[in-house]
N, C-alpha and C. Protein backbone atom coordinates (compact mmCIF):
# COMPACT_ATOMS: atom_id res chain seq x y z
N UNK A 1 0.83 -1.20 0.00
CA UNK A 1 0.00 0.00 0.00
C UNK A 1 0.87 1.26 0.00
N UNK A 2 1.63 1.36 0.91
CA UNK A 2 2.68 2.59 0.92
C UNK A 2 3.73 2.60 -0.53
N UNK A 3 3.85 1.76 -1.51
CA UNK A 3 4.79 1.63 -2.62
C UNK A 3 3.56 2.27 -3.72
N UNK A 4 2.08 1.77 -3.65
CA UNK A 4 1.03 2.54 -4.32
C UNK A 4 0.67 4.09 -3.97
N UNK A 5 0.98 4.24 -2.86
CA UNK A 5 0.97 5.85 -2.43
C UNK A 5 1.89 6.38 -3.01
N UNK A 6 3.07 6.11 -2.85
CA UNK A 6 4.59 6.48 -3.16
C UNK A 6 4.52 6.86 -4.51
N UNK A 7 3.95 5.72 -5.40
CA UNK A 7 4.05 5.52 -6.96
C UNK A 7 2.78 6.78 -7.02
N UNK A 8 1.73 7.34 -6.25
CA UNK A 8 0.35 7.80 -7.29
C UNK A 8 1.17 8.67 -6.88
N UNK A 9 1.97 9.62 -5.91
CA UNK A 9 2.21 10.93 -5.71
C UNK A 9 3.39 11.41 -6.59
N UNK A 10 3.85 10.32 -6.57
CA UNK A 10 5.03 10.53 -7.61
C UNK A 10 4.77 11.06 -9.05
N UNK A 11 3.84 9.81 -9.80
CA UNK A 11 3.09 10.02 -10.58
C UNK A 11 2.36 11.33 -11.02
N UNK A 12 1.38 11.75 -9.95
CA UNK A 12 0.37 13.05 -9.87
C UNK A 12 1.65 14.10 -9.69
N UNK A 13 3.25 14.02 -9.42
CA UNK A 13 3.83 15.12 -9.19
C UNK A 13 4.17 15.25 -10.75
N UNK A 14 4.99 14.57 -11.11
CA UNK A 14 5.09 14.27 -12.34
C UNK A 14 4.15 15.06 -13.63
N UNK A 15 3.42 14.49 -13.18
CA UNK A 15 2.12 14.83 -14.34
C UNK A 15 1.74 16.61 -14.21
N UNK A 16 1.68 16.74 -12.83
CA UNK A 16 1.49 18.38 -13.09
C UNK A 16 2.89 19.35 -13.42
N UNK A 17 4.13 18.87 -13.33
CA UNK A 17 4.70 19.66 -13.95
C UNK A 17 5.00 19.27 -15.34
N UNK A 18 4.46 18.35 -16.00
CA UNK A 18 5.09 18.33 -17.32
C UNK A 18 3.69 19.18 -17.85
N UNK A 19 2.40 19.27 -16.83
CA UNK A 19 1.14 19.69 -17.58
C UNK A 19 1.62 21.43 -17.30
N UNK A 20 2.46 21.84 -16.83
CA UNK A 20 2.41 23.47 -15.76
C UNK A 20 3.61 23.72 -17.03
N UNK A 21 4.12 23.00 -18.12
CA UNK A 21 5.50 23.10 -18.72
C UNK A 21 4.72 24.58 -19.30
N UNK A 22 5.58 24.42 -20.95
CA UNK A 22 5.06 25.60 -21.79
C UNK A 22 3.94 25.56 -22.59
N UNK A 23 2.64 26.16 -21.87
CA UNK A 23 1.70 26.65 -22.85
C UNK A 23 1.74 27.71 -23.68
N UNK A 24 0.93 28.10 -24.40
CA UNK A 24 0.31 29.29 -24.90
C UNK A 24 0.80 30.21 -24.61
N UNK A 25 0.07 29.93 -23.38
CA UNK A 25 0.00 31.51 -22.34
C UNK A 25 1.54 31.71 -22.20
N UNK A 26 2.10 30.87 -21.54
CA UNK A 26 3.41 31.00 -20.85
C UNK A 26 4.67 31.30 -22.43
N UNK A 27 4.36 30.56 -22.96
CA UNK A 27 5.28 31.23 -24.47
C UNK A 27 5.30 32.70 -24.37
N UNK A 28 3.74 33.36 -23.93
CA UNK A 28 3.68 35.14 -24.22
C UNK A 28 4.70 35.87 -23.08
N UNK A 29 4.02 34.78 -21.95
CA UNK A 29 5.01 35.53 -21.41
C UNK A 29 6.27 35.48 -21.34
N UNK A 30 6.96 34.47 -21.76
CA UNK A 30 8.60 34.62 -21.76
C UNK A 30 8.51 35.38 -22.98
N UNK A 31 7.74 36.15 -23.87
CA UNK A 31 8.21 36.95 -24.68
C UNK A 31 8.33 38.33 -24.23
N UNK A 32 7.48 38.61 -22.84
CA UNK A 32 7.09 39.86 -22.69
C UNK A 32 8.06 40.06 -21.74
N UNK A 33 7.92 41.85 -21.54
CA UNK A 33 9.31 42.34 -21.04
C UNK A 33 9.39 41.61 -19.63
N UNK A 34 11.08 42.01 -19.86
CA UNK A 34 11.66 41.16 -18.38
C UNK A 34 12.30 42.03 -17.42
N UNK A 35 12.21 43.67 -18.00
CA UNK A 35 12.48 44.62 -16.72
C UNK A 35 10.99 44.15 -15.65
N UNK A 36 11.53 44.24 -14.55
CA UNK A 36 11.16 44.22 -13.28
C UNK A 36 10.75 42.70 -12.74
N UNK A 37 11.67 41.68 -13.57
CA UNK A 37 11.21 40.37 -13.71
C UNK A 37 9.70 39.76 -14.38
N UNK A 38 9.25 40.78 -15.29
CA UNK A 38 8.20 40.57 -15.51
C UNK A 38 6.62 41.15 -14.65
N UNK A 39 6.96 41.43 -13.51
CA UNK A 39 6.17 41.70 -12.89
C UNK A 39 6.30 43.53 -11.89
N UNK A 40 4.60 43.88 -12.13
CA UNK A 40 4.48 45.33 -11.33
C UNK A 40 5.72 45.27 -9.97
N UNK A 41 6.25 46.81 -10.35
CA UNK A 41 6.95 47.22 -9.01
C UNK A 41 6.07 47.44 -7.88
N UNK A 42 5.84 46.28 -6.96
CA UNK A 42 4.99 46.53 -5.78
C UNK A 42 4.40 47.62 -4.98
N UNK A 43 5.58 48.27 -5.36
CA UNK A 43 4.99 50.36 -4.16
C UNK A 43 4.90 51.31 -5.54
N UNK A 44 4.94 50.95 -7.01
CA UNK A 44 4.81 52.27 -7.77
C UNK A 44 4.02 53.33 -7.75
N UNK A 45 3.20 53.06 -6.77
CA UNK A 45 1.76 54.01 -6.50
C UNK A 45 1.87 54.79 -5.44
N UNK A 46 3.32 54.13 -4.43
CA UNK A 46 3.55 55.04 -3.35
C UNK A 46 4.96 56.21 -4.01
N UNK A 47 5.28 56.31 -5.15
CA UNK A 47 6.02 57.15 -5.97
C UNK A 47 5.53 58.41 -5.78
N UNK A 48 6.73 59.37 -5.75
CA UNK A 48 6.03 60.97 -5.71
C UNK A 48 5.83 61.25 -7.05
N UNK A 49 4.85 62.23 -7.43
CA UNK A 49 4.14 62.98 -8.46
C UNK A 49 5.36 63.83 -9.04
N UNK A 50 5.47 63.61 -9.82
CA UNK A 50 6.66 64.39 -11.23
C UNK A 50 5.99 65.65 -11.62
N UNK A 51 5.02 65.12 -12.20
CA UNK A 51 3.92 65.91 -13.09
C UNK A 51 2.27 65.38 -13.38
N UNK A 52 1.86 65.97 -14.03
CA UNK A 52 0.37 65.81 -14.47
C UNK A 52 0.47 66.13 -15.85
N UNK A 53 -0.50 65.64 -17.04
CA UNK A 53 -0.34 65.96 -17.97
C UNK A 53 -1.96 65.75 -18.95
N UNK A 54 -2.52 66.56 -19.64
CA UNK A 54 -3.82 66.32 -20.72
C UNK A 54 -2.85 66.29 -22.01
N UNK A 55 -3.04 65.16 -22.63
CA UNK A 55 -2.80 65.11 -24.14
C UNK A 55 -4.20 64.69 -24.77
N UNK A 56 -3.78 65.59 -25.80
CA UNK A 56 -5.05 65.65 -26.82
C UNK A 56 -4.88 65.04 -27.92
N UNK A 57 -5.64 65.19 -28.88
CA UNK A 57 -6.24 64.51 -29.97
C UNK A 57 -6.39 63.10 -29.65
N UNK A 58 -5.07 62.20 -30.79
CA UNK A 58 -6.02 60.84 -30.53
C UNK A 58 -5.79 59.89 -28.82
N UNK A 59 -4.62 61.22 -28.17
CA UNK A 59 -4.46 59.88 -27.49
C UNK A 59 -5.50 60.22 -26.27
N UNK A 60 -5.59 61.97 -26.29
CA UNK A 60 -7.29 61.95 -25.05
C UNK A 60 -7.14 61.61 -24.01
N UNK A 61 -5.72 61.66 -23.28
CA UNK A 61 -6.16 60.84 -21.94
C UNK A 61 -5.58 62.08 -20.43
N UNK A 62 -5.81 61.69 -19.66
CA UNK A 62 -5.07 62.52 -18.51
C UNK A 62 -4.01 61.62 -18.03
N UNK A 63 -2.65 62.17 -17.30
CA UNK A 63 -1.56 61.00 -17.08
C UNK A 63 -1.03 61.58 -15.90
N UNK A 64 -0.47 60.69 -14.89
CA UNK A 64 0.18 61.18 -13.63
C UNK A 64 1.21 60.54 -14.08
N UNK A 65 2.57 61.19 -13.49
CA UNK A 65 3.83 61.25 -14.06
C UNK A 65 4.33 60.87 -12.84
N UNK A 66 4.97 59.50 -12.36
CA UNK A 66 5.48 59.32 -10.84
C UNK A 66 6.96 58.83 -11.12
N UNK A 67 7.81 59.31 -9.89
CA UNK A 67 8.99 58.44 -9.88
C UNK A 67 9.27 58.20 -8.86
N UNK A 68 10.43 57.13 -8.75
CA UNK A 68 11.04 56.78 -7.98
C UNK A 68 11.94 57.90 -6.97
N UNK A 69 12.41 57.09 -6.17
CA UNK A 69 13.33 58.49 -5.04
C UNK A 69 14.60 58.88 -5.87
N UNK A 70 15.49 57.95 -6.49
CA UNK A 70 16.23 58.46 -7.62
C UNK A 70 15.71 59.68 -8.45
N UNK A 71 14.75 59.50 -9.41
CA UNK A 71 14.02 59.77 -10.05
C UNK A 71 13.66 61.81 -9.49
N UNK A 72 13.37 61.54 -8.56
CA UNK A 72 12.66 62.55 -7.78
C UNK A 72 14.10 63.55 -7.17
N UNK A 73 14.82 62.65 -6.51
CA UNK A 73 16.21 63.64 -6.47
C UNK A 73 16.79 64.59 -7.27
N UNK A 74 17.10 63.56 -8.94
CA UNK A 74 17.44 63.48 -9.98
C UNK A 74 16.87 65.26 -10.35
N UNK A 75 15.46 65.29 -9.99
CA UNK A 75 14.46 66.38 -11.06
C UNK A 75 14.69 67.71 -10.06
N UNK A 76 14.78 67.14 -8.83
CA UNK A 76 14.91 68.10 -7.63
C UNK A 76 16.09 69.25 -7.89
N UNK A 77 17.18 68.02 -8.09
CA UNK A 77 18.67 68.75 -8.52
C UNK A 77 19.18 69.17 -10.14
N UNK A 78 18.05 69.17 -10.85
CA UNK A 78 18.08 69.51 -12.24
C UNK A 78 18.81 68.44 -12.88
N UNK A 79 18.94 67.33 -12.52
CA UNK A 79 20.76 66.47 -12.90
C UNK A 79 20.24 65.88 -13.98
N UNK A 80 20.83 66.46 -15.15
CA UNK A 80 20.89 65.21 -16.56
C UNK A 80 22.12 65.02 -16.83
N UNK A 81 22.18 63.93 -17.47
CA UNK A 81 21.61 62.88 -17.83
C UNK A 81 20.98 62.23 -16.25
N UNK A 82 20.05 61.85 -16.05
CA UNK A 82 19.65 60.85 -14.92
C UNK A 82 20.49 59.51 -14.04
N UNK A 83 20.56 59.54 -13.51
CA UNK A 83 21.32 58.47 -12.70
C UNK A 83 20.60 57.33 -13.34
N UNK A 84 21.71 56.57 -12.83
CA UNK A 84 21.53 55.06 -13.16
C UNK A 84 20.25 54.60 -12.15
N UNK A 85 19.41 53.64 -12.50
CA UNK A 85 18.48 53.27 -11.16
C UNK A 85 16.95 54.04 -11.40
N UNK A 86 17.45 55.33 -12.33
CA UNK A 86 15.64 56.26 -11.88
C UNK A 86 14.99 55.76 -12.81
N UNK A 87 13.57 55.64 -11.93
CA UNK A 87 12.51 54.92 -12.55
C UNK A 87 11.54 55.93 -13.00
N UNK A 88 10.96 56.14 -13.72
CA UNK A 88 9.37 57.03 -14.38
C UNK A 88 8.63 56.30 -14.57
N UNK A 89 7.33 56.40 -13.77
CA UNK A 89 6.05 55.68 -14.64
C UNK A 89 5.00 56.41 -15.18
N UNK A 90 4.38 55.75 -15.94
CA UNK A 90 2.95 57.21 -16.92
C UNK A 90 2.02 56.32 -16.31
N UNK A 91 1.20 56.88 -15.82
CA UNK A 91 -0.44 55.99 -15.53
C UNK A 91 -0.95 57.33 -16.63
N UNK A 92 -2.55 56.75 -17.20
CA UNK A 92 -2.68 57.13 -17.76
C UNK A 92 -4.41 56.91 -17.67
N UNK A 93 -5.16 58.08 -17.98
CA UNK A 93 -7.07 57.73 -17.87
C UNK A 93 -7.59 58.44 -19.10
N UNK A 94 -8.96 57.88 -19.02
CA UNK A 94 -9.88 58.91 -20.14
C UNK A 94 -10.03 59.44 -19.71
N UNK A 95 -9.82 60.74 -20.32
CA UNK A 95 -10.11 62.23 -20.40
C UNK A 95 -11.54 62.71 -20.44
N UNK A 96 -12.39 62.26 -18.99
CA UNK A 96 -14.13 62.42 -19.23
C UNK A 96 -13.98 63.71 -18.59
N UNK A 97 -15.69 64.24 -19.46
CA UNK A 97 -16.21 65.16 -18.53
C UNK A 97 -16.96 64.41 -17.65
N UNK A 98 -17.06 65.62 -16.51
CA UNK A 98 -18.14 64.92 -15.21
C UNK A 98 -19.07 66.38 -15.11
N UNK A 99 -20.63 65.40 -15.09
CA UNK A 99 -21.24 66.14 -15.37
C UNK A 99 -21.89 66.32 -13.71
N UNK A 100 -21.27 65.62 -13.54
CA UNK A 100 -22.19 66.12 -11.45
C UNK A 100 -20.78 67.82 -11.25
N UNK A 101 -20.13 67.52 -11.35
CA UNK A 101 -18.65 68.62 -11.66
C UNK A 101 -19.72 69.76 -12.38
N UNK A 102 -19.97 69.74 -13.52
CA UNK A 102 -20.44 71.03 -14.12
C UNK A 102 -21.64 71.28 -13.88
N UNK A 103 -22.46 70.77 -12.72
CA UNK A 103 -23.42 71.35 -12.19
C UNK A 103 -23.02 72.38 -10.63
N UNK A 104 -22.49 71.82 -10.42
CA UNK A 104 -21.90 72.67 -9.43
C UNK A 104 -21.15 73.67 -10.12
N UNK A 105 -20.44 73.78 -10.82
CA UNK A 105 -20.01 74.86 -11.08
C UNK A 105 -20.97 75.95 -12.27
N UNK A 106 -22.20 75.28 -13.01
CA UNK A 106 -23.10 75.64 -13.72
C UNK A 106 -23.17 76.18 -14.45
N UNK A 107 -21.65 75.15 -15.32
CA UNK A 107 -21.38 75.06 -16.55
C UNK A 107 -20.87 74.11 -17.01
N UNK A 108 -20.66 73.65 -18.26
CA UNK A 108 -19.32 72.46 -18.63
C UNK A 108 -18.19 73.07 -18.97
N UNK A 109 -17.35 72.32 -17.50
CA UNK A 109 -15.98 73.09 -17.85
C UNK A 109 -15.19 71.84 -16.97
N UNK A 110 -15.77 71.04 -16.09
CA UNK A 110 -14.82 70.05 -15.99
C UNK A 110 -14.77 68.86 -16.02
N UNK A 111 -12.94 68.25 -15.98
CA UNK A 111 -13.04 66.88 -16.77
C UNK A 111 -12.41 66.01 -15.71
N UNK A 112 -12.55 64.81 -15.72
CA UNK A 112 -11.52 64.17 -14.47
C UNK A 112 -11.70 62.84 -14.78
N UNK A 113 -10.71 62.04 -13.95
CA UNK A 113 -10.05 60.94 -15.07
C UNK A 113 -11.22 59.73 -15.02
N UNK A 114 -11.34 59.30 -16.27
CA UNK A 114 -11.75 58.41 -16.45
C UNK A 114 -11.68 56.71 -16.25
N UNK A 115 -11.68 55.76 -17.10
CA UNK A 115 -11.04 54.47 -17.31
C UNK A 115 -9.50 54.35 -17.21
N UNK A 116 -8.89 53.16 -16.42
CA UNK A 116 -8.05 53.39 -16.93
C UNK A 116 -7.05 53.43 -18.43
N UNK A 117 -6.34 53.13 -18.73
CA UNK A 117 -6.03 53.55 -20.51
C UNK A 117 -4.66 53.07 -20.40
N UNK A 118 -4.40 52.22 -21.28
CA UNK A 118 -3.26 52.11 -22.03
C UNK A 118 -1.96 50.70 -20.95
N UNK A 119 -2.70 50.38 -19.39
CA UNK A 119 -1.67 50.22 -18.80
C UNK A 119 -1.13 50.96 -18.35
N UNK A 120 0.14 50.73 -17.19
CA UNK A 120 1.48 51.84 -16.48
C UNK A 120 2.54 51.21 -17.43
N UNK A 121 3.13 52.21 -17.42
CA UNK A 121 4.14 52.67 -18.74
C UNK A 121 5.49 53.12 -17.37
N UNK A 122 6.64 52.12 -18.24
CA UNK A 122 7.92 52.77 -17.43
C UNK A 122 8.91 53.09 -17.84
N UNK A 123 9.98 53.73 -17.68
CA UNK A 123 11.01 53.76 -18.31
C UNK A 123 11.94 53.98 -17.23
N UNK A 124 13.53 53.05 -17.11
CA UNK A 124 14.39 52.50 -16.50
C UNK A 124 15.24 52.92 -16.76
N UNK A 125 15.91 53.76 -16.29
CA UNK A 125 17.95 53.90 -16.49
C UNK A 125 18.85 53.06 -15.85
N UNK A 126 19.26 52.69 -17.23
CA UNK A 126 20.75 51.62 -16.59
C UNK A 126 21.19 51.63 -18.40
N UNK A 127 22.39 52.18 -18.34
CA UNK A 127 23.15 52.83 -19.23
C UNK A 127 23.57 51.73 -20.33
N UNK A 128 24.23 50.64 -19.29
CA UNK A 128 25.08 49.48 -19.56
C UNK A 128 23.72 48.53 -20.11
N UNK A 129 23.00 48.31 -19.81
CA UNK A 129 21.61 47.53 -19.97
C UNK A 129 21.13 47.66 -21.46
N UNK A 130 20.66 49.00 -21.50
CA UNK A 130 20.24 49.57 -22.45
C UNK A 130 20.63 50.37 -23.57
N UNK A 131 21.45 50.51 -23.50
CA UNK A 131 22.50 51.36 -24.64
C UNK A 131 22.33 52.08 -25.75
N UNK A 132 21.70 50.93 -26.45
CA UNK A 132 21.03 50.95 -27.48
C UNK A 132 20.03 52.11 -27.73
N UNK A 133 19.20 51.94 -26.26
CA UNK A 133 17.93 52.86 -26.42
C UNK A 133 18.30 54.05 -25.85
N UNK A 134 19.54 54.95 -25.58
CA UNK A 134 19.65 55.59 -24.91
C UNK A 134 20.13 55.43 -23.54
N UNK A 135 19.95 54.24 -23.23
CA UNK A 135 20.71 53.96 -21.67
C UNK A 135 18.77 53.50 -21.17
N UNK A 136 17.36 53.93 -21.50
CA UNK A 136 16.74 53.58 -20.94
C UNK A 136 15.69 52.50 -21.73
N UNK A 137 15.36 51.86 -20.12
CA UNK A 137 14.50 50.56 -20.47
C UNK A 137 13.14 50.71 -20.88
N UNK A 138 12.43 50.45 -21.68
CA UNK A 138 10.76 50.88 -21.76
C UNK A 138 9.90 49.32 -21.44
N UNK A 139 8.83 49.38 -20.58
CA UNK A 139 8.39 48.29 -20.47
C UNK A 139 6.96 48.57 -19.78
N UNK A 140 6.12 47.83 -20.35
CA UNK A 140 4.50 48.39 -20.08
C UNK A 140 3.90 47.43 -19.19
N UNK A 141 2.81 47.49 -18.23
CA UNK A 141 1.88 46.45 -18.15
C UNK A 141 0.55 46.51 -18.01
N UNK A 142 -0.26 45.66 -18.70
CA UNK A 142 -1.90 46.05 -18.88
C UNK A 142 -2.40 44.84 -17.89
N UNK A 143 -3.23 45.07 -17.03
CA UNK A 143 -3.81 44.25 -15.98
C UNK A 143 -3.07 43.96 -15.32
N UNK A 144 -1.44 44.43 -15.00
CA UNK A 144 -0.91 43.59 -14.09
C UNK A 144 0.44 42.72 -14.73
N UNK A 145 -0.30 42.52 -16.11
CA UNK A 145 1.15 41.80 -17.17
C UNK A 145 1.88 42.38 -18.08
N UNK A 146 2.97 41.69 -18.31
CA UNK A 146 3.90 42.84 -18.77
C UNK A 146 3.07 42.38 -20.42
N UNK A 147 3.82 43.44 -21.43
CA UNK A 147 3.01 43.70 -22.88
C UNK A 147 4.71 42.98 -23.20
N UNK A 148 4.11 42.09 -24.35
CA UNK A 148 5.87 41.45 -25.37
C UNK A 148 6.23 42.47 -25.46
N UNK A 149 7.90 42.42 -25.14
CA UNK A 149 8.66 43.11 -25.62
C UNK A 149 9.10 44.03 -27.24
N UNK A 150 8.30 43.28 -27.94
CA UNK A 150 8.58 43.54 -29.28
C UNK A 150 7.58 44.59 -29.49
N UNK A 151 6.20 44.62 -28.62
CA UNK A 151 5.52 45.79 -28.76
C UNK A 151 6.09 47.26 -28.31
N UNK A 152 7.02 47.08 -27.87
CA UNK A 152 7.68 48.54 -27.00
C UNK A 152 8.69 48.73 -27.97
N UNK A 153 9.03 48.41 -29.08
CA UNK A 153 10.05 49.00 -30.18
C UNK A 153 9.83 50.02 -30.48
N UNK A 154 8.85 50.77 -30.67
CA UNK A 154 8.65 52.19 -30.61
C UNK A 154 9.04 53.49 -29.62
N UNK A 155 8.85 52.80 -28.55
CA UNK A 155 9.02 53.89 -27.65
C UNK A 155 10.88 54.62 -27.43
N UNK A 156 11.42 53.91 -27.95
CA UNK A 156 12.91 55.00 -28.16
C UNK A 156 12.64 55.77 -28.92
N UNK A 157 12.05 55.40 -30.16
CA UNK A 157 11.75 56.42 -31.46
C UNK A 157 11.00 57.38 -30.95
N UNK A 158 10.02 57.57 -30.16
CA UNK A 158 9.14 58.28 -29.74
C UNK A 158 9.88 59.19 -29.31
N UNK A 159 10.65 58.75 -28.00
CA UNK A 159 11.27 59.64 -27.09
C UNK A 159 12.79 60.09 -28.09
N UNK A 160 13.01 60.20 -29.15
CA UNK A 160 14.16 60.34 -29.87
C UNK A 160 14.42 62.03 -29.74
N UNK A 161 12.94 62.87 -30.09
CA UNK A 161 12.88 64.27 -30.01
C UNK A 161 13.12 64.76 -28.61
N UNK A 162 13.60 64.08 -27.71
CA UNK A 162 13.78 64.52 -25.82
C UNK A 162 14.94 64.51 -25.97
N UNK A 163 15.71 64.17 -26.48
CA UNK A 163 17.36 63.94 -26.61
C UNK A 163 17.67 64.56 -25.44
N UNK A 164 17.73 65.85 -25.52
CA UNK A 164 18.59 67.35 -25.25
C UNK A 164 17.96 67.14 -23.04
N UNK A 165 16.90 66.36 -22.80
CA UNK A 165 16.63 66.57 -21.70
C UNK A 165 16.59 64.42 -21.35
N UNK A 166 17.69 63.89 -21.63
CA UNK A 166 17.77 62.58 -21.69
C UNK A 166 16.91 61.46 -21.89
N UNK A 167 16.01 61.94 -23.23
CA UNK A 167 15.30 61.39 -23.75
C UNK A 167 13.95 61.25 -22.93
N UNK A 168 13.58 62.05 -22.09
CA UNK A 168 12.80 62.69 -20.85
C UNK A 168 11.50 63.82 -21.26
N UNK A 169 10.38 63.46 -21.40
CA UNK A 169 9.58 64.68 -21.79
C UNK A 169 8.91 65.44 -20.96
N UNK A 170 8.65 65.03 -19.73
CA UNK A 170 8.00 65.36 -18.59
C UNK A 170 9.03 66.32 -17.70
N UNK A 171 8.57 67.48 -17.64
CA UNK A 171 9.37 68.01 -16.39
C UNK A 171 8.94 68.31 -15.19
N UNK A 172 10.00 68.60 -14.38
CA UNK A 172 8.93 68.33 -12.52
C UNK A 172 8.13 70.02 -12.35
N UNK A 173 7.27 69.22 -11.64
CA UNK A 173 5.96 70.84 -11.71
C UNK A 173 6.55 70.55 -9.83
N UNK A 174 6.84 70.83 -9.22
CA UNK A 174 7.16 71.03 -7.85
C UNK A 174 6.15 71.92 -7.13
């Protein structure tokens, strides 16, 4: 009886890791980015406020601009290029009006954030890492998961016109 226990657990161990191997799912994610091991920086929400920002046309959204204590030193002391280590994140919402808002004020005139939009958006300095892109890392996550890496090929190009402020578009509103 104990050599049939022995053998089913063995067995049932067996069986769930060859079943836990590589799916689907798990293929995406070893494709998707691997700054922060793949997974949300646990306190990014306890980050101080950089900035605030409304962009218009298509992208419509409102964005809080947070960083890290690097990050926040970094903007404090004017210092570019950025230290190695500073982190930026973009959260990002729809750009609604609220209409309980423009009754009180008894008119339409204000807007406040909506859904969230797009995922938190980061970007990483480490010089040696990244080189390529400028020294920084870009890496997104929507629900919680990181987005493939191959979708963030854009975002150096984007940030290409920041050059002059280390590829940095946001400046600190203090």
């Amino acid at each position: 009886m104990t050599r049939f226990i022995f053998a089913f657990v063995s067995i049932t161990s067996l069986f769930g890791a060859v079943s836990y191997g590589a799916t689907p799912s798990d293929q995406s994610d070893a494709e998707a980015s691997t700054i922060f091991g793949g997974k949300l920086p646990p306190d990014y929400r306890d980050w101080k406020l950089i900035s605030v920002a409304h962009e218009e046309g298509t992208l419509n959204d409102l964005r809080a601009i947070l960083g890290n204590d690097v990050a926040i030193t970094a903007y404090r002391q004017g210092k570019l290029p950025f230290p190695e280590g500073t982190i930026i994140a973009r959260l990002a919402w729809n750009y609604t009006p609220s209409e309980e808002n423009d009754k009180v004020f008894g008119k339409p005139q204000s807007f406040v954030a909506g859904a969230p939009k797009e995922g938190v958006q980061f970007m990483v300095k480490d010089s040696s890492k990244y080189a390529s892109t400028g020294g920084w890392g870009f890496t997104e996550f929507i629900d919680s998961k990181p987005v493939p890496q191959n979708a963030l090929n854009g975002c150096f190009s984007c940030h290409l016109p920041a050059k002059a402020s280390d590829f940095v578009f946001t400046h600190y509103a203090p």
